[in-house]
N, C-alpha and C. Protein backbone atom coordinates (compact mmCIF):
# COMPACT_ATOMS: atom_id res chain seq x y z
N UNK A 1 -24.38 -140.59 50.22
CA UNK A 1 -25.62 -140.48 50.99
C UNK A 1 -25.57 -141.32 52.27
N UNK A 2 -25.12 -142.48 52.30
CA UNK A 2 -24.67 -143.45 53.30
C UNK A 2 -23.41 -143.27 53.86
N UNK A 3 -22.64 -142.01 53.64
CA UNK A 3 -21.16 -141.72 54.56
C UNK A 3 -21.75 -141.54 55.96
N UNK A 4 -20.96 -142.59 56.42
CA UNK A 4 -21.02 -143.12 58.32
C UNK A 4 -22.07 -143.88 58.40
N UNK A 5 -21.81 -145.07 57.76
CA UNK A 5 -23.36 -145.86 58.27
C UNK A 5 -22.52 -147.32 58.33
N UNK A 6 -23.15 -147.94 59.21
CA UNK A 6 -22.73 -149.17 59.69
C UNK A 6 -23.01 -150.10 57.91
N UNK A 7 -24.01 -150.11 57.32
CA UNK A 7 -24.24 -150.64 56.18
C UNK A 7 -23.21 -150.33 55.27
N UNK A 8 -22.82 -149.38 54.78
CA UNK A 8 -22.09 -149.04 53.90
C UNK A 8 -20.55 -149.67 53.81
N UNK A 9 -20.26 -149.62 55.50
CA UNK A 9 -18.48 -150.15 55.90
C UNK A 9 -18.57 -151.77 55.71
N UNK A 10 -19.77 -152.10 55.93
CA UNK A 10 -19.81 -153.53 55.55
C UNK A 10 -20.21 -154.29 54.58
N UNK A 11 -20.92 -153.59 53.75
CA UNK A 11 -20.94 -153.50 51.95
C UNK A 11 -19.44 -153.31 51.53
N UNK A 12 -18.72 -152.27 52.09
CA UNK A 12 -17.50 -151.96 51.31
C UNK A 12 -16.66 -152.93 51.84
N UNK A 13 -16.57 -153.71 53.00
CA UNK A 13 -15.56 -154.89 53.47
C UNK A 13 -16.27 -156.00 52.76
N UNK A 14 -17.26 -156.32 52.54
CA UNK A 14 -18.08 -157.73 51.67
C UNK A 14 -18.62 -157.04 50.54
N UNK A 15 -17.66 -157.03 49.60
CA UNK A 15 -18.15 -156.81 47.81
C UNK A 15 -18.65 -157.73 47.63
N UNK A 16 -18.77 -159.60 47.98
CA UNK A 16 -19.30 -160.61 47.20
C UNK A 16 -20.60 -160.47 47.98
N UNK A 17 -20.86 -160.14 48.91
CA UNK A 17 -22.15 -159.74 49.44
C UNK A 17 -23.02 -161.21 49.88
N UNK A 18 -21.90 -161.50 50.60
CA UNK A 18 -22.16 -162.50 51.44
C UNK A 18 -22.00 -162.52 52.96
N UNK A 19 -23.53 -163.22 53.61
CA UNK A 19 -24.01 -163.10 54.81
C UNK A 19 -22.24 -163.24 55.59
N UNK A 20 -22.24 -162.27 56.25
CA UNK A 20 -20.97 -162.98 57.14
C UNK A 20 -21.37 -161.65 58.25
N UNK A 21 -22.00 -162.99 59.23
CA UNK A 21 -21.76 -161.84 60.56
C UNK A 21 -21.24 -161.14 61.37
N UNK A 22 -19.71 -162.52 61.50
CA UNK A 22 -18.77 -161.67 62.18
C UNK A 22 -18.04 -160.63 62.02
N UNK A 23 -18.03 -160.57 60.49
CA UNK A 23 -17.55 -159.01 59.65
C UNK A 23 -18.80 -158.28 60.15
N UNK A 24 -20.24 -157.86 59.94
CA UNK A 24 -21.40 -157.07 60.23
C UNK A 24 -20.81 -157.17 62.17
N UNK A 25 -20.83 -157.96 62.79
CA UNK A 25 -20.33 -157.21 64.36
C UNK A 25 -18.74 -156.35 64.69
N UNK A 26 -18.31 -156.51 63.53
CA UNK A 26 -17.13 -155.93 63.50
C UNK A 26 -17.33 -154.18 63.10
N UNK A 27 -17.94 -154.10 61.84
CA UNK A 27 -18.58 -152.83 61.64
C UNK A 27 -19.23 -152.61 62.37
N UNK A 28 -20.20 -153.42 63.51
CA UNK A 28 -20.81 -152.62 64.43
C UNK A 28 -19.86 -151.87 65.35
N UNK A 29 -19.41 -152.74 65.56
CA UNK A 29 -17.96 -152.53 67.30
C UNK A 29 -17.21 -151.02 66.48
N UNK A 30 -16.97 -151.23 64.98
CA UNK A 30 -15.93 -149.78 64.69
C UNK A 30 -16.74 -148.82 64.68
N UNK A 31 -18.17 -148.33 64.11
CA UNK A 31 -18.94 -147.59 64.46
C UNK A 31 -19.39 -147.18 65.65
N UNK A 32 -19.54 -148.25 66.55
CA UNK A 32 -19.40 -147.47 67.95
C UNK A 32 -18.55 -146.87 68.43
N UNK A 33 -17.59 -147.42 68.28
CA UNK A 33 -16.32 -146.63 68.55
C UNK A 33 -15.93 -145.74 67.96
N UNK A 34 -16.18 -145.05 66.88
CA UNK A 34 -15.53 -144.35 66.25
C UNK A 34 -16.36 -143.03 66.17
N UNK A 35 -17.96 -143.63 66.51
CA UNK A 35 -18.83 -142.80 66.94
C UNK A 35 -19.56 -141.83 68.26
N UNK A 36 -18.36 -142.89 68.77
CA UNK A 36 -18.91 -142.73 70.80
C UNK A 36 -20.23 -143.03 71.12
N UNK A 37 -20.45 -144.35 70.59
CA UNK A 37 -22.05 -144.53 70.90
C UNK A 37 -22.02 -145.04 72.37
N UNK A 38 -22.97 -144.23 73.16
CA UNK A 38 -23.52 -145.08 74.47
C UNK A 38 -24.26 -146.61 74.21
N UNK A 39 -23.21 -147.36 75.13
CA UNK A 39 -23.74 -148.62 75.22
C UNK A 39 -24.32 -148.96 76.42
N UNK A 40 -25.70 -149.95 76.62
CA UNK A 40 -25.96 -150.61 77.42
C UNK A 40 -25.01 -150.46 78.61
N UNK A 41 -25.41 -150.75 80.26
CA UNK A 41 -24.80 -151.08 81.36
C UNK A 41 -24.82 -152.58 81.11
N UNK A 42 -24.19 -153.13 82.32
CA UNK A 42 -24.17 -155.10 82.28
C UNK A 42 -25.49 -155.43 83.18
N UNK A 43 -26.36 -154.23 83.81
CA UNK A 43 -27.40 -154.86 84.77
C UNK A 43 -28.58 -153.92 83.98
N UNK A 44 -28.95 -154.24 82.64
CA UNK A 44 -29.53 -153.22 82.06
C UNK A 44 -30.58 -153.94 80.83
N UNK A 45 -31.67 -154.72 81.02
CA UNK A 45 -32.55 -154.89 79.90
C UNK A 45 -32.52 -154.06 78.72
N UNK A 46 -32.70 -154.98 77.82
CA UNK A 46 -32.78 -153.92 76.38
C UNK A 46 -33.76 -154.32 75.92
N UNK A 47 -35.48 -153.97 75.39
CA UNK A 47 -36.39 -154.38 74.63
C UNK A 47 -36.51 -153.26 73.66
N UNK A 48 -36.50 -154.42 72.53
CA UNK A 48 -36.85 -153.36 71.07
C UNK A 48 -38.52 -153.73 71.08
N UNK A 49 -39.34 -152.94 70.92
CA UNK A 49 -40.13 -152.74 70.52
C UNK A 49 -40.49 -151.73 69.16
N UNK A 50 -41.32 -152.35 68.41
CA UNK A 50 -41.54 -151.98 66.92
C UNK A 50 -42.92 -151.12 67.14
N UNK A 51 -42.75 -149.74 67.03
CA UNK A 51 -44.04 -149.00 66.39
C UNK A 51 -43.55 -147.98 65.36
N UNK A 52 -44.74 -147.18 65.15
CA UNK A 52 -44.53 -146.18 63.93
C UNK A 52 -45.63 -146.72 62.89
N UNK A 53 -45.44 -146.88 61.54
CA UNK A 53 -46.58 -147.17 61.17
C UNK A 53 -46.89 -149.15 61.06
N UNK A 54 -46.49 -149.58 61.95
CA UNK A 54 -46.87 -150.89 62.08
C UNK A 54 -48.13 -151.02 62.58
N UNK A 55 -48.45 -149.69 63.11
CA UNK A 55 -50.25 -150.01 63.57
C UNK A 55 -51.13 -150.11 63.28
N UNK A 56 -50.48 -150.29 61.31
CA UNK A 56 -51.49 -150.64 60.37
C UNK A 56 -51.79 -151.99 60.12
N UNK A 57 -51.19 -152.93 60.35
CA UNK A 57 -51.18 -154.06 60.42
C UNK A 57 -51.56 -154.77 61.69
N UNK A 58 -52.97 -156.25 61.04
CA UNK A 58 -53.57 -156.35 61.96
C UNK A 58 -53.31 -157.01 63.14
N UNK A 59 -52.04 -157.65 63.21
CA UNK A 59 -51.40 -158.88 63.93
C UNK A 59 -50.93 -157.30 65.40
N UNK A 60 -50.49 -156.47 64.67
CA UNK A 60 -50.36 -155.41 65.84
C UNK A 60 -50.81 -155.19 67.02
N UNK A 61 -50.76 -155.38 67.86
CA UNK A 61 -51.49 -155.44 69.38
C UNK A 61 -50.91 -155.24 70.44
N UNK A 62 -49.34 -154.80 71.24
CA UNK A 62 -48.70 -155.10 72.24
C UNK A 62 -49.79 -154.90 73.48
N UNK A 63 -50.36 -154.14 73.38
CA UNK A 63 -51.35 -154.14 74.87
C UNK A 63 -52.23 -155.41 75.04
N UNK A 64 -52.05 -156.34 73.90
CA UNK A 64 -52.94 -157.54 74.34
C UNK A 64 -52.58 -158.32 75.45
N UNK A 65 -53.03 -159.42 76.42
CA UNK A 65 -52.87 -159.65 77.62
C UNK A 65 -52.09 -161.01 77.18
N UNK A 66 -51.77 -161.62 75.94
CA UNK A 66 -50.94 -162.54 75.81
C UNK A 66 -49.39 -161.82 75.77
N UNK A 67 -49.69 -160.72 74.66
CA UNK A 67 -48.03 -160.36 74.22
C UNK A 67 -47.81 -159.76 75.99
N UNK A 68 -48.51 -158.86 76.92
CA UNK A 68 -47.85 -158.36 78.00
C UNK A 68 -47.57 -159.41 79.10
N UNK A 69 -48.04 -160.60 79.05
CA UNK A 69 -47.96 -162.13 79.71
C UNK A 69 -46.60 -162.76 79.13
N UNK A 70 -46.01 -162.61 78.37
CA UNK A 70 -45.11 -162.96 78.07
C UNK A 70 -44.05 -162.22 77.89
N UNK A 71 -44.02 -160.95 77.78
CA UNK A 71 -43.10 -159.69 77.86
C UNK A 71 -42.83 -160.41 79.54
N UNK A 72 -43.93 -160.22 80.10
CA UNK A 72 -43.51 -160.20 81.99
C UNK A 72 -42.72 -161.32 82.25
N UNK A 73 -43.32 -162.81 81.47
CA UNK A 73 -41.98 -163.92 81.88
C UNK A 73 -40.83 -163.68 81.49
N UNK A 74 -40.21 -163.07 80.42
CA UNK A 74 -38.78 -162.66 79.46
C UNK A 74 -38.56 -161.95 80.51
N UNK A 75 -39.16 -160.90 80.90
CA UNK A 75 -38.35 -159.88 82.03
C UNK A 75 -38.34 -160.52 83.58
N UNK A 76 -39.48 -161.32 83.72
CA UNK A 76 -39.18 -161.97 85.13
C UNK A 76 -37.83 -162.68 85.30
N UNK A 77 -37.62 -163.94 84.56
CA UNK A 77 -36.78 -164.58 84.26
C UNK A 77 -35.43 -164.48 84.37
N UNK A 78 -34.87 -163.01 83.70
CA UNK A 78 -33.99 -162.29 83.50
C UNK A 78 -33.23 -161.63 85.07
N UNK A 79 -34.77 -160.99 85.51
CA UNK A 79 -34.91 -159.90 86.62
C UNK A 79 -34.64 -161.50 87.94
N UNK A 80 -35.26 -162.85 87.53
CA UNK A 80 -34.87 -163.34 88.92
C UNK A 80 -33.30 -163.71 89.06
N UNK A 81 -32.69 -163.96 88.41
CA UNK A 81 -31.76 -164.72 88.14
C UNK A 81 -30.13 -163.58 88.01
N UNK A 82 -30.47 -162.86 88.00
CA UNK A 82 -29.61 -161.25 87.70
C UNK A 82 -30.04 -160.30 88.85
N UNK A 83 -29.09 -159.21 89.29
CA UNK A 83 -29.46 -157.54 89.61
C UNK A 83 -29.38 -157.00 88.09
N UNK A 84 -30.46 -156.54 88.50
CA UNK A 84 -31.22 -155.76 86.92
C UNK A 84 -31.20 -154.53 87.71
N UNK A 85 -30.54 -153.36 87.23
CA UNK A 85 -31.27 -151.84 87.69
C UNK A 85 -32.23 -150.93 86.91
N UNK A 86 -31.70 -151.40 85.40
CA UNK A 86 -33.13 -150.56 84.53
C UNK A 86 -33.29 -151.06 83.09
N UNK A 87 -34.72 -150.55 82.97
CA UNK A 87 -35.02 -151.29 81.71
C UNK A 87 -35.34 -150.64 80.61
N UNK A 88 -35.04 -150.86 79.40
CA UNK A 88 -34.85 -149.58 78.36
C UNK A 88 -35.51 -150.56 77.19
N UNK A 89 -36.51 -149.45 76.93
CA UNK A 89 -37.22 -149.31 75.58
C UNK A 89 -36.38 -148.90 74.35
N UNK A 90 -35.74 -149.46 73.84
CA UNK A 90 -35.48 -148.78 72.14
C UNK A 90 -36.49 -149.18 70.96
N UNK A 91 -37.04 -148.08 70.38
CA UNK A 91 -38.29 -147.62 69.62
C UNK A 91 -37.99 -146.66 69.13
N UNK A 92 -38.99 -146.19 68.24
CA UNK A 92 -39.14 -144.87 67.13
C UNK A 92 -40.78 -145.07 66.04
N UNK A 93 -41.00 -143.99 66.66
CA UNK A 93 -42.50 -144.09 65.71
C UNK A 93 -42.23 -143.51 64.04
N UNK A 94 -41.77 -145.04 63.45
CA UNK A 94 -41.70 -144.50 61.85
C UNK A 94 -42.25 -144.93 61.03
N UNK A 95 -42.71 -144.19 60.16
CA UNK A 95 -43.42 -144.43 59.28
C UNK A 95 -42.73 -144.37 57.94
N UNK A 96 -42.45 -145.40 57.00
CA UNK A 96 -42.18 -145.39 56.17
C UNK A 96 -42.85 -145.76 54.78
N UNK A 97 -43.51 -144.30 54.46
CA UNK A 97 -44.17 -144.20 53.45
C UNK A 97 -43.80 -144.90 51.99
N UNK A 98 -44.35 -145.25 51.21
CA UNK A 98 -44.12 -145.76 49.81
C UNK A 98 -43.74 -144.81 48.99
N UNK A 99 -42.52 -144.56 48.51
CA UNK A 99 -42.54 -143.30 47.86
C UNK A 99 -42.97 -143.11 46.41
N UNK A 100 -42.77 -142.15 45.81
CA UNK A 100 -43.55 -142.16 44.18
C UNK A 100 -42.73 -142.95 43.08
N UNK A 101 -41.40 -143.66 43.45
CA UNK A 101 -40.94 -144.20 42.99
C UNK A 101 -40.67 -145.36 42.80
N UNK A 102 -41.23 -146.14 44.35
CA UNK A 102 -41.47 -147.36 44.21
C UNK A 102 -42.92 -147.58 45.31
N UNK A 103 -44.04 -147.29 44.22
CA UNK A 103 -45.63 -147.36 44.75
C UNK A 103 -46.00 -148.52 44.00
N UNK A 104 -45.47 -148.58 43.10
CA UNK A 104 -45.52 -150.06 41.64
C UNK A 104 -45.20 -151.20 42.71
N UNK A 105 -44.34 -151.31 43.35
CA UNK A 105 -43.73 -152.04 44.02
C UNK A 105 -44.55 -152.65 44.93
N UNK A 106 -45.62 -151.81 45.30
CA UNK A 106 -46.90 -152.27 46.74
C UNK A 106 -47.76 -153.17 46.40
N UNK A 107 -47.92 -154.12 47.16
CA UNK A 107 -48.52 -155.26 46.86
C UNK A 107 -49.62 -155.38 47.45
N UNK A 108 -51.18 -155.52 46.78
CA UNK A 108 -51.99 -155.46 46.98
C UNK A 108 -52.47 -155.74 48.32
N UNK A 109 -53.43 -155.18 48.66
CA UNK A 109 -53.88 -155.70 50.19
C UNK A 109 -52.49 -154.76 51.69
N UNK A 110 -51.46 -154.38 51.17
CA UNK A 110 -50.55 -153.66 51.74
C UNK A 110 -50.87 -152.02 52.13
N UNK A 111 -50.79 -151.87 53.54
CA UNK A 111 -50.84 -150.34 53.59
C UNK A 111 -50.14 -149.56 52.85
N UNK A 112 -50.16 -148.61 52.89
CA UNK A 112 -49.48 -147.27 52.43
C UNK A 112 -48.38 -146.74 53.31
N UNK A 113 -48.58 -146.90 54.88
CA UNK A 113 -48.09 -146.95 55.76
C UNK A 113 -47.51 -144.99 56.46
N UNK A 114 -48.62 -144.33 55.82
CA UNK A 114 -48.60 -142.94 56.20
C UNK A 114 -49.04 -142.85 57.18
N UNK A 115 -48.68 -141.19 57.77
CA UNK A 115 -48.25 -140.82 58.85
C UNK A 115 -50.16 -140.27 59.38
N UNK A 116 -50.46 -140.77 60.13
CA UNK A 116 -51.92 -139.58 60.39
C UNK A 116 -51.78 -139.57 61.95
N UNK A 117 -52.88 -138.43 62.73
CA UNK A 117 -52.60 -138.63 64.29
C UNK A 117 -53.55 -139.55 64.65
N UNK A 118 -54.32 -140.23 64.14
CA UNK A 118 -54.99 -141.33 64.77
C UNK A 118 -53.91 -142.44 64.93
N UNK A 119 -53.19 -142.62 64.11
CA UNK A 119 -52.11 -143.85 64.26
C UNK A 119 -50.92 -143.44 65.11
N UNK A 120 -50.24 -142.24 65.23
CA UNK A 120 -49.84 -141.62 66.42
C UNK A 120 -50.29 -141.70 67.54
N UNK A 121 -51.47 -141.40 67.50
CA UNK A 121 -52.29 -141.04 68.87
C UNK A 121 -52.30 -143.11 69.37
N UNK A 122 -52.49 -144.15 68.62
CA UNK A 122 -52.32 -145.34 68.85
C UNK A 122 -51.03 -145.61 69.16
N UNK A 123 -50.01 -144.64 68.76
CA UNK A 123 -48.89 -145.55 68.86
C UNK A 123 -47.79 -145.01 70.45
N UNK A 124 -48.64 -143.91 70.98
CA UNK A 124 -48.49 -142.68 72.30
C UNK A 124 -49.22 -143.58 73.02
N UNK A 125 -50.56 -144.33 73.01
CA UNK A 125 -51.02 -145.09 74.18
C UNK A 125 -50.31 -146.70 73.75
N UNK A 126 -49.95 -147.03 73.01
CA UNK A 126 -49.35 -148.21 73.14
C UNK A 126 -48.19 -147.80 74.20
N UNK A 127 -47.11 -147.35 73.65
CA UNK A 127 -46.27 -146.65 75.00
C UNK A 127 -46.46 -146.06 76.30
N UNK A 128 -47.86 -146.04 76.27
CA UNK A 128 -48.02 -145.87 77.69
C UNK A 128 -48.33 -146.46 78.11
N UNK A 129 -49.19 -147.81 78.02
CA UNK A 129 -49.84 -149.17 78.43
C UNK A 129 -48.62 -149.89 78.50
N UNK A 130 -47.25 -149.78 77.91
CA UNK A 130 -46.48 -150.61 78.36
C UNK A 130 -45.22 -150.35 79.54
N UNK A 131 -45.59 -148.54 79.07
CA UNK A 131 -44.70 -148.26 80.75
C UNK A 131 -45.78 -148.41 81.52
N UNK A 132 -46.95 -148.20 81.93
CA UNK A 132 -47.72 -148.53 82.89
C UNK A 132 -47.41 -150.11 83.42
N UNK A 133 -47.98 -150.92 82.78
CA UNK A 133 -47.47 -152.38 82.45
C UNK A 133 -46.09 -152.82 83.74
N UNK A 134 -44.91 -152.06 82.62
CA UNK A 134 -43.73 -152.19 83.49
C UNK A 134 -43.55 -151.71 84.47
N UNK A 135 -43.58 -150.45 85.09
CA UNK A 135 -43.67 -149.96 86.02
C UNK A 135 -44.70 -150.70 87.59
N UNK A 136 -45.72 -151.10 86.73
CA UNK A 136 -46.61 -151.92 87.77
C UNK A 136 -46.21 -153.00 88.51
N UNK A 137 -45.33 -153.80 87.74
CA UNK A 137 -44.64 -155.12 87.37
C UNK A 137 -43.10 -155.74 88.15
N UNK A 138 -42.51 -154.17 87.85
CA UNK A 138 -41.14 -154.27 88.04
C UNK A 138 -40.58 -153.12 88.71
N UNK A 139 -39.75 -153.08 89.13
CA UNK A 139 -39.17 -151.82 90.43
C UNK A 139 -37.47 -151.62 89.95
N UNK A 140 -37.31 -152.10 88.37
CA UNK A 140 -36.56 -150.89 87.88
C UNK A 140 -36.85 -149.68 87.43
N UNK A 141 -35.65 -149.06 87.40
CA UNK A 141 -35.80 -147.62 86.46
C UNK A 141 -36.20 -147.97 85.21
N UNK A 142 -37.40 -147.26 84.44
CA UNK A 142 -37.74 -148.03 83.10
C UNK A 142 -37.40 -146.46 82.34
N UNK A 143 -36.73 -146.49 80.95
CA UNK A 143 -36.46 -145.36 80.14
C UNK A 143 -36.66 -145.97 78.45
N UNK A 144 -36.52 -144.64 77.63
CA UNK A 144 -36.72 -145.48 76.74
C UNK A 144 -35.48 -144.40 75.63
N UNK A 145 -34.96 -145.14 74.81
CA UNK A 145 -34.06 -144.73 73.64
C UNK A 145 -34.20 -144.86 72.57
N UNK A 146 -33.56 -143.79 71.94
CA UNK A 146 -34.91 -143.55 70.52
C UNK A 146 -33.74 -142.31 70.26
N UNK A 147 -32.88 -142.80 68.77
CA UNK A 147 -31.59 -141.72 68.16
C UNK A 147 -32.43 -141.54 66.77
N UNK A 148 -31.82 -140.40 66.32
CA UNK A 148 -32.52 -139.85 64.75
C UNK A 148 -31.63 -141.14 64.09
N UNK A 149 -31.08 -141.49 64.53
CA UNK A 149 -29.84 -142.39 63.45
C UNK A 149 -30.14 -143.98 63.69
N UNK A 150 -31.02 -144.42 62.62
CA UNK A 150 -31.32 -145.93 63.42
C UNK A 150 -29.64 -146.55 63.75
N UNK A 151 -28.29 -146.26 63.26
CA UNK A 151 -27.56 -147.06 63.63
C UNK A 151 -27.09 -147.08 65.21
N UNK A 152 -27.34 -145.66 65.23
CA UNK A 152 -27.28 -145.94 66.64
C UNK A 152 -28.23 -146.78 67.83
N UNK A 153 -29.26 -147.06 67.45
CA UNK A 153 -30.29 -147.88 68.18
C UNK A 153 -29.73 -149.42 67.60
N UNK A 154 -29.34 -149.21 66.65
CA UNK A 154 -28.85 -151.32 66.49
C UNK A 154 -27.52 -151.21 67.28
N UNK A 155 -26.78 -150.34 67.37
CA UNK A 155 -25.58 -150.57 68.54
C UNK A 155 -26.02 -150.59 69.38
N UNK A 156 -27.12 -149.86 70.01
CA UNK A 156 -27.38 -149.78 71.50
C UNK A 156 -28.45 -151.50 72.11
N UNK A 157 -29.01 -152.03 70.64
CA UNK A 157 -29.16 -152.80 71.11
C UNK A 157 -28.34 -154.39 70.93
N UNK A 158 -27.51 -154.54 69.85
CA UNK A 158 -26.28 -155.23 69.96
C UNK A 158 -25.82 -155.25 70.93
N UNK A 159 -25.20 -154.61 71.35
CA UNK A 159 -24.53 -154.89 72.59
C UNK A 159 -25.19 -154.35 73.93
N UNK A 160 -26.37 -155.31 74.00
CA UNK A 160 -27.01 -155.42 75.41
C UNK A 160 -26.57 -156.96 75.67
N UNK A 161 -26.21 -157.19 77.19
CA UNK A 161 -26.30 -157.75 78.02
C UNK A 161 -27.41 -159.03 77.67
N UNK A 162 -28.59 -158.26 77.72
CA UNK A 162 -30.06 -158.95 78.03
C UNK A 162 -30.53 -158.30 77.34
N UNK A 163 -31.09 -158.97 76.28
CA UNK A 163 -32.21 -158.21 74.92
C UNK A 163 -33.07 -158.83 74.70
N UNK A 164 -34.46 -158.16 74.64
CA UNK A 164 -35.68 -158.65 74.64
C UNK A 164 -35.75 -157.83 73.42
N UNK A 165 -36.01 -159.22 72.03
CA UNK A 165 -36.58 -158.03 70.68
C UNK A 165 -38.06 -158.61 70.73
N UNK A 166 -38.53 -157.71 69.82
CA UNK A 166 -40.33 -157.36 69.48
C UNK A 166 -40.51 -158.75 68.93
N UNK A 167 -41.27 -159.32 69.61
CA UNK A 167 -41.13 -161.26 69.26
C UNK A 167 -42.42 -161.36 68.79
N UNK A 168 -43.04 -160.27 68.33
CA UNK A 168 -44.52 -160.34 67.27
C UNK A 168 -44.14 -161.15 66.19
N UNK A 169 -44.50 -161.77 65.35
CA UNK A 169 -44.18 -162.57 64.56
C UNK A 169 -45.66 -162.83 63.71
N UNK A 170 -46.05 -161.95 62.71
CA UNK A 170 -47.70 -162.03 61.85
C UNK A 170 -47.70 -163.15 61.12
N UNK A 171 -46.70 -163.92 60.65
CA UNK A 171 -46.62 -165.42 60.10
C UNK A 171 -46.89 -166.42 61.18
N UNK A 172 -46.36 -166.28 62.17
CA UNK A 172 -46.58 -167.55 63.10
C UNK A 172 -46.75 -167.34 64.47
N UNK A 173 -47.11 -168.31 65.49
CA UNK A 173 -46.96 -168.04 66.84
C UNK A 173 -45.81 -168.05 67.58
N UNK A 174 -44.62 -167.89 66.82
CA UNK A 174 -43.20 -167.97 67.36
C UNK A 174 -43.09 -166.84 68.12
N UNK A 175 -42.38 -167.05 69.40
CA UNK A 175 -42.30 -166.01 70.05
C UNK A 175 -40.78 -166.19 71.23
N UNK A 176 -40.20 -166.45 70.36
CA UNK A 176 -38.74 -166.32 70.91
C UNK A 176 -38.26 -164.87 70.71
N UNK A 177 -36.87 -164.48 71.76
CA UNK A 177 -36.32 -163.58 71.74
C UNK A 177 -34.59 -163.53 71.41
């Protein structure tokens, strides 16, 4: 079920199933390669941003004027100090439902995390408040990437240059990238 997945080659190189990263960037690097994944340019922002059904949860907010105040210093920062030509969104609106097999498993007070168009329809203007946002902001090319295959979105954002991940954090005010 997992033939060609970055997880699997590195389960099967670490049977003791121990953290070892430089083996996990190694399976990344052979999967790209072996996959022809498009990588990042060297003058090319990478921000992961998290939607799909996270818009059930209340810490959720990117259009708030703190998280886009601080998106703008990460990209200022970057953008003064560098030629930056464009800036890329990797995202995917998913929803990953509880299935009938592990619903036992859901812990009280926890969404369900199903698919409806009100939470769509939230998660289409979040993406647009933040290309608006960027576009207002910044005078790169802004695009966004989004593969049926999440492995290809962790290669594409592994090997960025300059990566800005989703620095929401519902436990704390940490907001590193």
């Amino acid at each position: 079920e997992y033939e060609n997945t970055i997880l699997r080659e590195y389960l099967k190189k670490n049977p003791n199933n121990n953290l070892d990263l430089p083996l996990f960037y190694e399976c990344l690097k052979s999967y790209q390669k072996s996959n022809d994944i498009a990588t990042p340019s060297e003058d090319e922002i990478v921000i992961h941003l998290r939607l799909g059904d996270v818009v059930e949860v209340p810490w959720f907010d990117p259009a708030q004027a703190r998280y886009l105040g601080i998106l703008n210093q990460k990209i200022a920062r970057i953008v003064e100090s560098t030629s930056i030509s464009k800036i890329t969104i990797v995202t995917c609106f998913a929803y990953q439902v509880w299935s009938p097999e592990s619903i036992h498993l859901k812990p009280t007070g926890v969404p369900e995390y199903t698919y409806t168009e009100d939470k769509q329809k939230k998660n289409i203007d979040t993406m647009s408040g933040i290309f608006d946002f960027l576009s207002s902001n910044f005078d790169q090319d802004i695009q966004v990437h989004s593969s049926e295959k999440p492995d290809n979105d962790l290669v594409y954002c592994s090997f960025a240059k300059y990566f800005i991940g989703d620095f929401r954090d519902r436990k704390s005010t940490r907001l590193n990238s």
